[in-house]
Each structure stands twice: as C-alpha cells, then as structure tokens.
N, C-alpha and C. Protein backbone atom coordinates (compact mmCIF):
# COMPACT_ATOMS: atom_id res chain seq x y z
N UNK A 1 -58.89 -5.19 -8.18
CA UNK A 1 -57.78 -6.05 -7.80
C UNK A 1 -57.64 -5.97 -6.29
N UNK A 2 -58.00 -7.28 -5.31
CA UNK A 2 -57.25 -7.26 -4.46
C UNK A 2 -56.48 -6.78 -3.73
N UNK A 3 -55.68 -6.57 -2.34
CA UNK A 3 -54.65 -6.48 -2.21
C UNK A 3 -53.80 -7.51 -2.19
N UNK A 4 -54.25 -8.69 -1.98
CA UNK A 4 -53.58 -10.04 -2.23
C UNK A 4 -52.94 -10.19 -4.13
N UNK A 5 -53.70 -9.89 -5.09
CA UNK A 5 -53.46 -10.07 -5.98
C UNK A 5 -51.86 -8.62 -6.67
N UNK A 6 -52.08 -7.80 -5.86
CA UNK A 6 -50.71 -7.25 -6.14
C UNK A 6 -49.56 -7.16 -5.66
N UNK A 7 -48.28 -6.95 -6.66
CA UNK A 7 -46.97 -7.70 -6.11
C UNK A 7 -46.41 -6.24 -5.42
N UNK A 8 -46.10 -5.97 -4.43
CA UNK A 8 -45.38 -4.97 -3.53
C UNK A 8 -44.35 -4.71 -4.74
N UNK A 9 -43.71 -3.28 -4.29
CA UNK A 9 -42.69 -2.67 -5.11
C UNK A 9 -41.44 -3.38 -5.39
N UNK A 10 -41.35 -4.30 -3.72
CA UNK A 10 -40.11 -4.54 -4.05
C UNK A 10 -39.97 -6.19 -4.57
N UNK A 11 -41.02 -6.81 -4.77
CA UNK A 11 -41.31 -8.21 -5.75
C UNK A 11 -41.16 -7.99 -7.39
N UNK A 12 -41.06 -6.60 -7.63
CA UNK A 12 -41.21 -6.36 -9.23
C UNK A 12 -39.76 -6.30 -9.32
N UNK A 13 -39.00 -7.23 -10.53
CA UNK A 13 -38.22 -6.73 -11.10
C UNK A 13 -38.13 -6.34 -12.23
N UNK A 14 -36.98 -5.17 -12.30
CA UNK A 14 -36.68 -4.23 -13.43
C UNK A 14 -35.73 -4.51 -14.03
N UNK A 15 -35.23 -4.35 -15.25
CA UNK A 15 -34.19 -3.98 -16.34
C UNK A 15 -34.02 -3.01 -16.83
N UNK A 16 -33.34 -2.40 -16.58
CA UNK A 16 -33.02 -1.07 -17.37
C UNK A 16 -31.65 -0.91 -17.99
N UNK A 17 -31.71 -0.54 -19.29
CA UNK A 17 -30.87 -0.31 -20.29
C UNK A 17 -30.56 1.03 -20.34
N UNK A 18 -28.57 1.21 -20.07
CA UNK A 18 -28.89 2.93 -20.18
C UNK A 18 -27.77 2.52 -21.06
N UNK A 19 -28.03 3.76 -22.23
CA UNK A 19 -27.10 3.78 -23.36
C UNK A 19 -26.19 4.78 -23.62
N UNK A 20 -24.77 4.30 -23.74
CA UNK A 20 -23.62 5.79 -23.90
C UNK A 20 -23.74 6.23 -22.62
N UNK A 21 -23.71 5.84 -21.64
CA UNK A 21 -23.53 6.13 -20.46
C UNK A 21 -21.65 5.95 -20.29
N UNK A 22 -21.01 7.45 -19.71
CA UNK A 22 -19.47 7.07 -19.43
C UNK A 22 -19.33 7.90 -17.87
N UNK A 23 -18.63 7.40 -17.45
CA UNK A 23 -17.88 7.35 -15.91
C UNK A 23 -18.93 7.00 -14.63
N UNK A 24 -19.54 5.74 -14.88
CA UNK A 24 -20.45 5.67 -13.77
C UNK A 24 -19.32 4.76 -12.75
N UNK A 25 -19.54 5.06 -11.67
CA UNK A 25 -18.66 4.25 -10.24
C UNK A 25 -19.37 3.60 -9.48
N UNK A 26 -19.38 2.07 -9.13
CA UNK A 26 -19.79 1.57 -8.03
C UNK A 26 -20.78 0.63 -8.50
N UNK A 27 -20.82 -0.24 -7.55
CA UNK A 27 -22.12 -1.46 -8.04
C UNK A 27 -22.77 -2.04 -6.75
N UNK A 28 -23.82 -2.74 -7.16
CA UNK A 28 -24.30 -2.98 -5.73
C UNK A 28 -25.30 -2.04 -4.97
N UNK A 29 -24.92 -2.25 -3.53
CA UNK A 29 -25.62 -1.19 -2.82
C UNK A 29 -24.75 0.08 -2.87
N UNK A 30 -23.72 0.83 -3.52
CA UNK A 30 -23.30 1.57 -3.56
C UNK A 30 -23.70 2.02 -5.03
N UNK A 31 -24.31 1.60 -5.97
CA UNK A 31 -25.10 2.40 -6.77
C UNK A 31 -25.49 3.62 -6.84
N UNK A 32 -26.77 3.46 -5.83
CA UNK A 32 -27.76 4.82 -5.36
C UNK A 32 -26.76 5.46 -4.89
N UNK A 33 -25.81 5.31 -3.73
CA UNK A 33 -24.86 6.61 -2.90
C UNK A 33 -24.31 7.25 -4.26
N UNK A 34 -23.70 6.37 -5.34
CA UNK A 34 -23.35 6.96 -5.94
C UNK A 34 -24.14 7.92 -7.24
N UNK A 35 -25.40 7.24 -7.43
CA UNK A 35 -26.12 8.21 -8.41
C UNK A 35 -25.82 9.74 -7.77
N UNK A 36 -25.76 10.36 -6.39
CA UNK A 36 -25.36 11.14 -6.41
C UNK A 36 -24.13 12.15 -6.61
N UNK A 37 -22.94 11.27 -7.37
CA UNK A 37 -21.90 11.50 -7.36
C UNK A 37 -21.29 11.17 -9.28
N UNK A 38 -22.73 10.72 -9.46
CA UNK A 38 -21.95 10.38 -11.05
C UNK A 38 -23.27 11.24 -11.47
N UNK A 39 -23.19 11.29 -13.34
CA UNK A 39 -24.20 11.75 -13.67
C UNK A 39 -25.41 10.94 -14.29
N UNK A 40 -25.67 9.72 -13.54
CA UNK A 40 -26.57 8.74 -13.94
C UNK A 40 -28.31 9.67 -13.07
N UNK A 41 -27.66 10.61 -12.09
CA UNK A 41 -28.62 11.49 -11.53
C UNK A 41 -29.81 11.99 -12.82
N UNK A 42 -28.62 12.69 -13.77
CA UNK A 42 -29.22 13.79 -14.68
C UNK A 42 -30.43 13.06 -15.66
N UNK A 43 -30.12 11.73 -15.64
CA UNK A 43 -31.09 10.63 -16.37
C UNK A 43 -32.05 9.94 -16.11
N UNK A 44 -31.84 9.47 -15.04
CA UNK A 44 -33.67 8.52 -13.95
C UNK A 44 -33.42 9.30 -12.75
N UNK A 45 -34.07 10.32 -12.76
CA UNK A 45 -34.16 11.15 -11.72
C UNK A 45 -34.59 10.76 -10.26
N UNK A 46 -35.46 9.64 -10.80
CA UNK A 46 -35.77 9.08 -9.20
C UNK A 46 -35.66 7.25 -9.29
N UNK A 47 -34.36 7.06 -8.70
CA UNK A 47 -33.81 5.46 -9.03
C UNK A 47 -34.66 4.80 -8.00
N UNK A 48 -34.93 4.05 -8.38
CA UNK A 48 -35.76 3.09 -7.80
C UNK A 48 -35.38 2.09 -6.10
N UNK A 49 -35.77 1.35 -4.96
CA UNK A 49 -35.04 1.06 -4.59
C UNK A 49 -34.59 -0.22 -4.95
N UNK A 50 -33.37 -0.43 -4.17
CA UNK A 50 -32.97 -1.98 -5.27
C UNK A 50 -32.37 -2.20 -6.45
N UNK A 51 -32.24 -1.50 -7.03
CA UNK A 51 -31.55 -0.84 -8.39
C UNK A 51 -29.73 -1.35 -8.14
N UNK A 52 -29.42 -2.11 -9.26
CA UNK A 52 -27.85 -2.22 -9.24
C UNK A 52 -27.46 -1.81 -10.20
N UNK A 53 -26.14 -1.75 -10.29
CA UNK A 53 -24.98 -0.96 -11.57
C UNK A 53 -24.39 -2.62 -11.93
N UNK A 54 -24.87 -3.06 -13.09
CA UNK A 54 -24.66 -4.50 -13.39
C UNK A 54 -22.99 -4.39 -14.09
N UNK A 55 -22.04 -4.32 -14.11
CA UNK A 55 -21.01 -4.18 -14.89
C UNK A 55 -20.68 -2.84 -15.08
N UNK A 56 -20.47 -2.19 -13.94
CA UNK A 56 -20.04 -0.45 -13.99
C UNK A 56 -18.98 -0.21 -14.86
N UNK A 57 -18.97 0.97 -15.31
CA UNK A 57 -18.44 1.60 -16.08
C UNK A 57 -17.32 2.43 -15.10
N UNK A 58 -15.96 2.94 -15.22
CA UNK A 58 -15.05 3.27 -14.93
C UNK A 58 -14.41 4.45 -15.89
N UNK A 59 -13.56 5.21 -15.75
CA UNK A 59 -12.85 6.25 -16.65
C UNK A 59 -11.91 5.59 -16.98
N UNK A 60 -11.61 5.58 -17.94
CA UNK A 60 -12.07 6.53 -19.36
C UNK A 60 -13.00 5.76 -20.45
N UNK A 61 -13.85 4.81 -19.46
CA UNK A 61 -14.96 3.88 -19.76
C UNK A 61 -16.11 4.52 -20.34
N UNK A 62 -16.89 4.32 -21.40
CA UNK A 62 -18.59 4.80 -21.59
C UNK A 62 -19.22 3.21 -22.22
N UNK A 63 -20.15 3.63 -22.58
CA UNK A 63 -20.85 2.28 -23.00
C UNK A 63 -22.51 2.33 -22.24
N UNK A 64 -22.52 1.11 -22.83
CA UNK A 64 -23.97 0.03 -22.51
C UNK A 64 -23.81 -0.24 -20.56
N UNK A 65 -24.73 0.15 -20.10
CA UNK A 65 -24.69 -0.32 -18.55
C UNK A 65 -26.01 -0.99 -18.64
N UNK A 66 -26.62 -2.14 -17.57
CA UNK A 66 -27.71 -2.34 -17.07
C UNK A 66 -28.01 -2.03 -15.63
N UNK A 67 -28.90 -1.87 -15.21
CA UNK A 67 -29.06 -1.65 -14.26
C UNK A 67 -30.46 -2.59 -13.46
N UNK A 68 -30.74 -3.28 -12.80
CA UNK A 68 -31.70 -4.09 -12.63
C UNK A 68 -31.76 -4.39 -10.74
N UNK A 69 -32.67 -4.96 -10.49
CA UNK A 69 -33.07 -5.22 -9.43
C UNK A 69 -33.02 -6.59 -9.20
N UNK A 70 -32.77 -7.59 -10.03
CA UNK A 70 -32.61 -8.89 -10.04
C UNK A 70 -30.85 -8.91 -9.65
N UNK A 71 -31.36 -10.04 -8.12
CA UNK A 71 -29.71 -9.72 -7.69
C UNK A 71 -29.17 -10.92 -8.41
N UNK A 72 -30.11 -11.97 -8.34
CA UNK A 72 -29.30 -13.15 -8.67
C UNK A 72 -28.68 -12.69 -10.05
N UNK A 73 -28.99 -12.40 -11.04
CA UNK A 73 -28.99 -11.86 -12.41
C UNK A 73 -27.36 -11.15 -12.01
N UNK A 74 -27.44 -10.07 -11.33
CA UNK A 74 -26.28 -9.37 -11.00
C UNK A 74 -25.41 -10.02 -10.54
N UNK A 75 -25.76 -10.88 -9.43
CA UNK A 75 -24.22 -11.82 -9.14
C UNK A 75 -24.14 -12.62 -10.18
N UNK A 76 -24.71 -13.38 -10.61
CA UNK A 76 -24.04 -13.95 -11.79
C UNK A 76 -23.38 -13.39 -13.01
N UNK A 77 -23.85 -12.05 -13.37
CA UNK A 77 -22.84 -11.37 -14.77
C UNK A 77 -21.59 -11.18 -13.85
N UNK A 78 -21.57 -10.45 -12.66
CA UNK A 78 -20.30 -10.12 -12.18
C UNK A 78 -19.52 -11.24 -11.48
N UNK A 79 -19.65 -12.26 -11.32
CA UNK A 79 -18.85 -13.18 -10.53
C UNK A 79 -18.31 -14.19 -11.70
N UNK A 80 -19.46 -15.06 -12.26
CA UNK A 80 -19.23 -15.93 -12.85
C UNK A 80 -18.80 -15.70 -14.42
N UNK A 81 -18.96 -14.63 -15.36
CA UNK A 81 -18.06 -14.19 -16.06
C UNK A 81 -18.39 -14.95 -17.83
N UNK A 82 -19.90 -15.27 -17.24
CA UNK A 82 -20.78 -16.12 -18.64
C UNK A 82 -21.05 -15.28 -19.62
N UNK A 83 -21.35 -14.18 -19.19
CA UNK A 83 -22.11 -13.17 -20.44
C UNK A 83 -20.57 -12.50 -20.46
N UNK A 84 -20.14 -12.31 -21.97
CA UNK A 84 -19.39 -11.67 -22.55
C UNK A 84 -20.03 -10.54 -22.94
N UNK A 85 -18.82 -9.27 -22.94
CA UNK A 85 -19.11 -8.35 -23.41
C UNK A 85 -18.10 -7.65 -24.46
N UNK A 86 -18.85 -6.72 -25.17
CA UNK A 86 -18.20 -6.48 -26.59
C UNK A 86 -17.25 -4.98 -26.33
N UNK A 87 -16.08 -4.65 -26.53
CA UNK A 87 -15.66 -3.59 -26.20
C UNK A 87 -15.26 -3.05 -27.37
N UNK A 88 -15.00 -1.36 -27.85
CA UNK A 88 -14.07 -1.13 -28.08
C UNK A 88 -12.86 -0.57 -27.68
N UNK A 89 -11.99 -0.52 -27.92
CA UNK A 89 -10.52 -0.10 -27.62
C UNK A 89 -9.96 0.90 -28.24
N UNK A 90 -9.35 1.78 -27.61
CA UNK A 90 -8.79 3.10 -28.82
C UNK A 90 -7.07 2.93 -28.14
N UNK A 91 -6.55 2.62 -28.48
CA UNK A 91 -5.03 2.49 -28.29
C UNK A 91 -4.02 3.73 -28.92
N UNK A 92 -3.09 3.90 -28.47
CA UNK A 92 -2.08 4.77 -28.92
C UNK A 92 -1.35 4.30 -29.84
N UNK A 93 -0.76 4.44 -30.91
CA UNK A 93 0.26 4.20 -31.51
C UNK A 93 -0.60 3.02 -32.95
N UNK A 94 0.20 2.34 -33.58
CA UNK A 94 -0.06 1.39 -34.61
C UNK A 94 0.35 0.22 -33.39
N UNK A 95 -1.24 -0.63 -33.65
CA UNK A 95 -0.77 -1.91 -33.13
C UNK A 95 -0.65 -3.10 -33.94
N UNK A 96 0.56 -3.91 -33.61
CA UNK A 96 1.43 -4.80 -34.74
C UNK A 96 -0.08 -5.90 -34.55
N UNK A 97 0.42 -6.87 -35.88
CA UNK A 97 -0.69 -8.37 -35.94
C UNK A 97 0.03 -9.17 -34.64
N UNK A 98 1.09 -9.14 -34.12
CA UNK A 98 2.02 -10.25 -33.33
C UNK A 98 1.11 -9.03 -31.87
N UNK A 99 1.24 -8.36 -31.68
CA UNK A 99 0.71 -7.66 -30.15
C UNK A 99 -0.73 -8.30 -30.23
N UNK A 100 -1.38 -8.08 -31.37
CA UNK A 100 -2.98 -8.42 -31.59
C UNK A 100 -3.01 -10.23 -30.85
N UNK A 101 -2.24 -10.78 -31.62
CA UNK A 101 -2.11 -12.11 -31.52
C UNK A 101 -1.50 -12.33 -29.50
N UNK A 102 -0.84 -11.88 -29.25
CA UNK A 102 -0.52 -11.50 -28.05
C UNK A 102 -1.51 -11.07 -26.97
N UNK A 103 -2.61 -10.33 -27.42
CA UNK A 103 -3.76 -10.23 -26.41
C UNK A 103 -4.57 -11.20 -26.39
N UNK A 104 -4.66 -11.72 -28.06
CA UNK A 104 -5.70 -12.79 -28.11
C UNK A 104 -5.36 -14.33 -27.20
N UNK A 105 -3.94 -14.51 -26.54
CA UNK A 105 -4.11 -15.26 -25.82
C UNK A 105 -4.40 -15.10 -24.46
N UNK A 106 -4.11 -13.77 -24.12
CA UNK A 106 -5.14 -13.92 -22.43
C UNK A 106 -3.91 -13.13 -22.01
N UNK A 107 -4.24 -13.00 -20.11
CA UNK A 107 -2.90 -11.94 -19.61
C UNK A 107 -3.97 -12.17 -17.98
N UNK A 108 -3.40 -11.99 -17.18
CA UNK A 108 -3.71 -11.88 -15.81
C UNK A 108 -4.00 -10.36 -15.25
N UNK A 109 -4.63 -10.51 -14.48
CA UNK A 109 -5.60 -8.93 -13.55
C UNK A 109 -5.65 -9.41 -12.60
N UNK A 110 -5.35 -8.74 -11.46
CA UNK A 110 -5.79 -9.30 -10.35
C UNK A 110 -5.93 -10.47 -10.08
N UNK A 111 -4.92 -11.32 -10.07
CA UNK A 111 -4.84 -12.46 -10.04
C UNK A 111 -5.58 -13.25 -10.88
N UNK A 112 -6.67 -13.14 -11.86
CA UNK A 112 -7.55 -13.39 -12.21
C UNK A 112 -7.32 -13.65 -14.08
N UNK A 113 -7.74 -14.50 -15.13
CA UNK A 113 -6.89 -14.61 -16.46
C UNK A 113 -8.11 -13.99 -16.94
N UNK A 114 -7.73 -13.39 -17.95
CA UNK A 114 -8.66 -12.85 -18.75
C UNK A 114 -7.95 -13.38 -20.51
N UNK A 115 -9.13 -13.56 -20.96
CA UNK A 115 -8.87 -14.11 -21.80
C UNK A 115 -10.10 -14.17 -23.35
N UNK A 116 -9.65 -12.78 -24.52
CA UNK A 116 -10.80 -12.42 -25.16
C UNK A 116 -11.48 -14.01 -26.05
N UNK A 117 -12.25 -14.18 -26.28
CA UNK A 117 -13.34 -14.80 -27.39
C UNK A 117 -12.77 -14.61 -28.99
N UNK A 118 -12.93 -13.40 -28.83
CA UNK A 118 -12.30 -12.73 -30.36
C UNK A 118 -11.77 -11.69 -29.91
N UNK A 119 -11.02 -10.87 -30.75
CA UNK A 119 -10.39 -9.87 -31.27
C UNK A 119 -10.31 -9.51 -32.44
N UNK A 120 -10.68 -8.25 -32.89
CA UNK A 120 -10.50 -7.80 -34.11
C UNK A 120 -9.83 -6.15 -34.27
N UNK A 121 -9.06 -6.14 -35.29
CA UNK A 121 -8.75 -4.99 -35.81
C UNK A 121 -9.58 -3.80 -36.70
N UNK A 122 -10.52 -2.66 -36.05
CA UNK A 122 -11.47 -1.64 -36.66
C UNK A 122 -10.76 -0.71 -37.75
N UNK A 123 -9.53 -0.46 -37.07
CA UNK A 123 -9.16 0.86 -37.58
C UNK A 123 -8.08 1.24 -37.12
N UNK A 124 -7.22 1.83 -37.54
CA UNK A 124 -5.81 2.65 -37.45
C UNK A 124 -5.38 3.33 -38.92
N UNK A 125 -4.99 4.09 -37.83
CA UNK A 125 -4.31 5.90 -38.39
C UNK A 125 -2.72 5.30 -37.90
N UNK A 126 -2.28 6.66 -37.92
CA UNK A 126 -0.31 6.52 -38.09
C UNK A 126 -0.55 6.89 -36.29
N UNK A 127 -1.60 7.70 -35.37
CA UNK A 127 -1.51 7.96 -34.07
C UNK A 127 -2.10 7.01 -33.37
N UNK A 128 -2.99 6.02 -33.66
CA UNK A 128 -4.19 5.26 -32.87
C UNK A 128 -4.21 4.26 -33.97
N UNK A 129 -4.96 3.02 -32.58
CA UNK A 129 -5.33 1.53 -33.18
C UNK A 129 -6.48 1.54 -32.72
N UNK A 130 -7.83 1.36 -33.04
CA UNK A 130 -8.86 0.60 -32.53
C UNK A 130 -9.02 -0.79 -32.97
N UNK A 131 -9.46 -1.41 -32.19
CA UNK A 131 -9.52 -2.94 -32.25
C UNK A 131 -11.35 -2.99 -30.91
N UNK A 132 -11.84 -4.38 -31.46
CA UNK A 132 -12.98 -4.35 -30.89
C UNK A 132 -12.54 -6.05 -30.00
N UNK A 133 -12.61 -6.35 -28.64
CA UNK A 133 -12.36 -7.15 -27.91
C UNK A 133 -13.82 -7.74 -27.33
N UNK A 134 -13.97 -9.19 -27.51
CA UNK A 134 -15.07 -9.45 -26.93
C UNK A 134 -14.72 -10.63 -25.39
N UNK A 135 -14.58 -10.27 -25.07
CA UNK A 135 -14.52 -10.79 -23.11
C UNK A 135 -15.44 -11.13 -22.48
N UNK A 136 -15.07 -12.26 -21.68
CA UNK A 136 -15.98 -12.34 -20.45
C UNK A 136 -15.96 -11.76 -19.22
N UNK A 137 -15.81 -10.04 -19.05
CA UNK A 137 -15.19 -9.51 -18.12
C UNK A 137 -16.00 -8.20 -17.74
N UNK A 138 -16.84 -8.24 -16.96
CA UNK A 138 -17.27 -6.92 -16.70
C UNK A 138 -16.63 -5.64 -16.18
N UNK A 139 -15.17 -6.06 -15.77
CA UNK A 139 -14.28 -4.89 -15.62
C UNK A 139 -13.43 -3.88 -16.46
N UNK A 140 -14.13 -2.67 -16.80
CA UNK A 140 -13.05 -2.29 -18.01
C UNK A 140 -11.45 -1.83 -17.48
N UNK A 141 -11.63 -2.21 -15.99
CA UNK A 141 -10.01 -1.67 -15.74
C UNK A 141 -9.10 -3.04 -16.10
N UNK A 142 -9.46 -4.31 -16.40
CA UNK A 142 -8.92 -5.26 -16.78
C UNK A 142 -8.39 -5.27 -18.15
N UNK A 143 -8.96 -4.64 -19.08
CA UNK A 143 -8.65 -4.06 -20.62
C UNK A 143 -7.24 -2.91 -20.73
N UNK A 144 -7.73 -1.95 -19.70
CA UNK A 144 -6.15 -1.09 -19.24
C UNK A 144 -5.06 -1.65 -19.38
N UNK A 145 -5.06 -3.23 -18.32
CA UNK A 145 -3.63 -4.08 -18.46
C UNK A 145 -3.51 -4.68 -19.98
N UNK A 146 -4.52 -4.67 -20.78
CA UNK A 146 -4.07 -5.28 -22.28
C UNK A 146 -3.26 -4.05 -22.55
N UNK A 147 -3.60 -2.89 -22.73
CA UNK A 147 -2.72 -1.87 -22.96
C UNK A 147 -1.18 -1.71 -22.36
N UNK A 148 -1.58 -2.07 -21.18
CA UNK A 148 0.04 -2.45 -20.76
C UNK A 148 0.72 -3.30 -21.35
N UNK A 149 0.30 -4.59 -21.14
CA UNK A 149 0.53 -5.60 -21.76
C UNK A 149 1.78 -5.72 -22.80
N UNK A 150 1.03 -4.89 -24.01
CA UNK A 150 1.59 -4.59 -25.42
C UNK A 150 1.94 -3.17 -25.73
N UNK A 151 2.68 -2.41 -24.62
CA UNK A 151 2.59 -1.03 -24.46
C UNK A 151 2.41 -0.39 -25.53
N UNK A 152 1.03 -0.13 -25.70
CA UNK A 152 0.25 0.93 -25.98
C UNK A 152 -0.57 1.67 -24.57
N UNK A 153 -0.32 2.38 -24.82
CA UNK A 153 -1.69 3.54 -23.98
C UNK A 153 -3.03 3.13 -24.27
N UNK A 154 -3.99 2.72 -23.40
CA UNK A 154 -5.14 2.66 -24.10
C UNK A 154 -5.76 4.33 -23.91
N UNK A 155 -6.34 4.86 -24.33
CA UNK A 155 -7.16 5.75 -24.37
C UNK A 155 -8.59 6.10 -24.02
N UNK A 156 -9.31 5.17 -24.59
CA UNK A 156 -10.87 5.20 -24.49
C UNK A 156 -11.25 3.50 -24.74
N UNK A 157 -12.09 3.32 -23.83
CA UNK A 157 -13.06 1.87 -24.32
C UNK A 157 -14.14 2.41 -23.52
N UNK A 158 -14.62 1.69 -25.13
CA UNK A 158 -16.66 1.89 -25.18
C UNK A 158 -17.37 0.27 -24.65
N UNK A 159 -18.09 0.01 -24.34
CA UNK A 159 -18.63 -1.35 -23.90
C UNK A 159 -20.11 -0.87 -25.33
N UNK A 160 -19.70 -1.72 -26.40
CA UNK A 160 -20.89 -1.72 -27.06
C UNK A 160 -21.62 -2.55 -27.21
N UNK A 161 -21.53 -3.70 -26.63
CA UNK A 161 -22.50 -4.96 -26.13
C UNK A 161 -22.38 -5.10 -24.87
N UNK A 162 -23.52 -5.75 -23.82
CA UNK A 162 -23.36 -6.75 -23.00
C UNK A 162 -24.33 -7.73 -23.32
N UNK A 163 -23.46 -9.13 -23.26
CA UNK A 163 -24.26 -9.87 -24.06
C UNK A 163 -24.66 -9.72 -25.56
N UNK A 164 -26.32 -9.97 -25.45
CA UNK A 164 -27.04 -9.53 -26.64
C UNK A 164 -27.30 -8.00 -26.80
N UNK A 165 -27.05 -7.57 -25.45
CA UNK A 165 -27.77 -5.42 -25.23
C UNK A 165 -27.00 -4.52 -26.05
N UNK A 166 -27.68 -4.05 -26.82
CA UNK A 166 -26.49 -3.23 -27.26
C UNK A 166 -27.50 -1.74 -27.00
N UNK A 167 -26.84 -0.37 -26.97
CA UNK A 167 -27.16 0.87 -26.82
C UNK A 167 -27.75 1.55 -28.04
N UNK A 168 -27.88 0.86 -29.11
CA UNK A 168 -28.17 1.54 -30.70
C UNK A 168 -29.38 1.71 -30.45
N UNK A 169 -29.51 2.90 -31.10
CA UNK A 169 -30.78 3.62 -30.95
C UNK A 169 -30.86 4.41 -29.56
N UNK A 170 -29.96 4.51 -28.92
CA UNK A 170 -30.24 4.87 -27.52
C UNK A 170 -29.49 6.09 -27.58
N UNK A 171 -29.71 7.54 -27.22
CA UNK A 171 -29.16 8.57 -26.89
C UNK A 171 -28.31 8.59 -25.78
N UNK A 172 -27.33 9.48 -26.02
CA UNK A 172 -26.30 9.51 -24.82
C UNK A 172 -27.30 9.44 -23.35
N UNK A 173 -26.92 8.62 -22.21
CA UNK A 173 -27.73 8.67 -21.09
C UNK A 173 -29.30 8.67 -21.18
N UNK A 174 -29.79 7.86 -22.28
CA UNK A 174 -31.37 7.28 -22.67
C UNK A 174 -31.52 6.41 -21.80
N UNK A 175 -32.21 6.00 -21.32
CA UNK A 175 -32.83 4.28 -21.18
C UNK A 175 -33.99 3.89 -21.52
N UNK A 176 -33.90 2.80 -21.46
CA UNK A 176 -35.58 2.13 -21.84
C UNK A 176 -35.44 0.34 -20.89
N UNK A 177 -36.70 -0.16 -20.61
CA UNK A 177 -36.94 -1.20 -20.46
C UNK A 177 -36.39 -2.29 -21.26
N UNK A 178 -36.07 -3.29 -20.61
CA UNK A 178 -35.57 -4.39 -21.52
C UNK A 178 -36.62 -5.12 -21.86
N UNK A 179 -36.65 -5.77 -22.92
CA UNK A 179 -38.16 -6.71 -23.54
C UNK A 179 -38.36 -7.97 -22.38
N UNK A 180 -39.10 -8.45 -22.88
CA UNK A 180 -38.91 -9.83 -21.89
C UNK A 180 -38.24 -11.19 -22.66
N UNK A 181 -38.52 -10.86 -23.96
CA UNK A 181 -37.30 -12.25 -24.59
C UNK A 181 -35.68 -11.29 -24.70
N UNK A 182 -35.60 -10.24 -24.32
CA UNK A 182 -33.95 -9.64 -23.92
C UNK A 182 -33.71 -10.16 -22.25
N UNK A 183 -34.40 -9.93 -21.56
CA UNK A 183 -34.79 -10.66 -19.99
C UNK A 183 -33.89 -12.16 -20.05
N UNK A 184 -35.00 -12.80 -20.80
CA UNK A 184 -34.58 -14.19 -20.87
C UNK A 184 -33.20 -14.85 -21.40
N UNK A 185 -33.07 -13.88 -22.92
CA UNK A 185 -31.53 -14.26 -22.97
C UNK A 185 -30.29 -13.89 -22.11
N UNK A 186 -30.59 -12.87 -21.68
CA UNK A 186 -29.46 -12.34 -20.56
C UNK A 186 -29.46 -13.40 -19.60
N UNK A 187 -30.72 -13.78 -19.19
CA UNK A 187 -30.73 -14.49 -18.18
C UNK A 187 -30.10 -16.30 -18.56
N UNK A 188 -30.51 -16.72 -19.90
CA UNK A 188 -29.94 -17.78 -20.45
C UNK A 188 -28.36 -17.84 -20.22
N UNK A 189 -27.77 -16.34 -20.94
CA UNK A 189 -26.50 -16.40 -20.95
C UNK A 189 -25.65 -16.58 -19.84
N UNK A 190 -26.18 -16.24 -18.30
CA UNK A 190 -25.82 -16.65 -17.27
C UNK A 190 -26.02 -17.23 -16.43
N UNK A 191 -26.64 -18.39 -16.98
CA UNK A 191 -26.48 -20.03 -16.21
C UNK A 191 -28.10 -19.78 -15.38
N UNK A 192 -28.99 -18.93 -15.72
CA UNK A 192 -29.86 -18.94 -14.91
C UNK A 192 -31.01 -19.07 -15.04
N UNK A 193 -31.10 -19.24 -16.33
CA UNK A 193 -32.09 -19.89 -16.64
C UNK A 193 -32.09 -21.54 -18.18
C-alpha cells in the first residue's frame, strides 16, 4: 500500500460505545482534559485524538455514552435534538397518573422546552416511582427539572438508549465499536444522512 493510498489518523472516524458508564463531565474538546478527571481513564486507556463525549453524562447520571470523532455527527445530536434518547428515572415518593400526564406535556430548561415522545410508568414501591422517559435531549440535568416540576426528588437516571444504541450486553465501562449499519442509523436519525 502506498502512502497515497492510506488515510492519516486523523481522516479515520470512530464510534465508540461505552456502556453503564456514570458521572462522566464535559464534551467536546474538554473530553480528553477530562478523561483525566472522570473514570472513563480506567476504560480506553489511551483516548484517541479527536475523541468527543457525544451526550455526557452528569451526576447522578449513568448510562449509554458515545464517544466519536465525527464532529458533524456530534453537533448535530447535541444542538439539533433529532436523536431521542431513552431514560430511566428513579423518583422519590409514589408518582400520581395526573403528575405523569403533567410531564408528558413538556416544561422549560434553560430557556429551552423539553418535551418527552413517551412516558411510561416501570415501577413503584410505597418509597420510589420509576418511570422510563423518551426525549429529545441529551442533557440529563434537564430531567432534574421534571423532578422539580412535580416535586418529587429525582434520584438516579440511567440513559438506556441513544437513539437505536443501547448498552446490553455491555459491562459496566465496556466498549466496543459501533457496526456500520448502527453508524448509518445514528447518522439517519440526525438529519445527516
């Protein structure tokens, strides 16, 4: 092969799927500063350059993260708000059908409406509600204000989809490559291809 015929490091793009990943901070070019400050270290020991935090994860956040080198890909999940993602929710207390019905019409963040797809009710005990929220919102601090919202406490949200990605099969802080027809739908789902 050539040297003409091969693509330099930084022409290749990557996808990477990390699964059950919780408290990662930062996106962008503040990624890498931060692999040293979260424990995404203890997992791809040597991050690549170019590498983004596609829809970071926050406390008391875990879940599905991607991480990729395709910026366009990245500005589009985070700006434009096409690819929905699947959450769950662990709430305090019993939450009523009228609060449920109450999130399901939307609520403001940062100036900004958020507004779920669906909502559903998983599970409740006499201490906790889980409910699973599907959004177009890569921020899980935007889910916090549903908890306000309908004062409950939220507690914990898991991101168990983005998009089509889900973490099953994936060990706490695993990753693996994304396929190339997972590539394409991600990429379908946000206007970009």
């Amino acid at each position: 092969m050539s040297s003409n015929d091969r693509k330099s490091f930084f022409e290749v793009l990557r996808y990477l799927l990390v699964g059950g990943f919780n408290t990662l901070f930062g996106y962008g070019i503040f990624a890498l500063l931060n692999w040293l400050f979260t424990g995404m270290g203890r997992y791809i020991k040597e991050p690549e350059p170019g590498l983004q935090v596609v829809a970071p994860l926050d406390f008391p956040s875990e879940g599905v993260v991607l991480l990729t080198s395709d910026g366009a890909l990245a500005e589009a999940m985070l700006k434009r708000g096409k690819v929905v993602m699947t959450y769950h929710l662990k709430l305090q207390g019993l939450v009523g059908e009228d609060a449920i019905m109450r999130l399901a019409r939307g609520w403001r963040w940062e100036g900004r409406p958020v507004k779920p797809v669906s909502i559903d009710r998983l599970a409740a005990t006499e201490k906790n509600t889980w409910i699973e929220m599907v959004v177009p919102e890569s921020r899980p601090r935007a889910l916090k204000a549903a908890g306000d919202l309908i004062r409950h406490s939220l507690l914990k949200i898991s991101r168990v989809r983005l998009g089509g990605l889900s973490f099953e099969g994936l060990a706490m802080g695993a990753w693996r490559d994304l396929t190339k027809a997972e590539i394409g739908d991600l990429r379908r789902r946000a206007g970009l291809a």
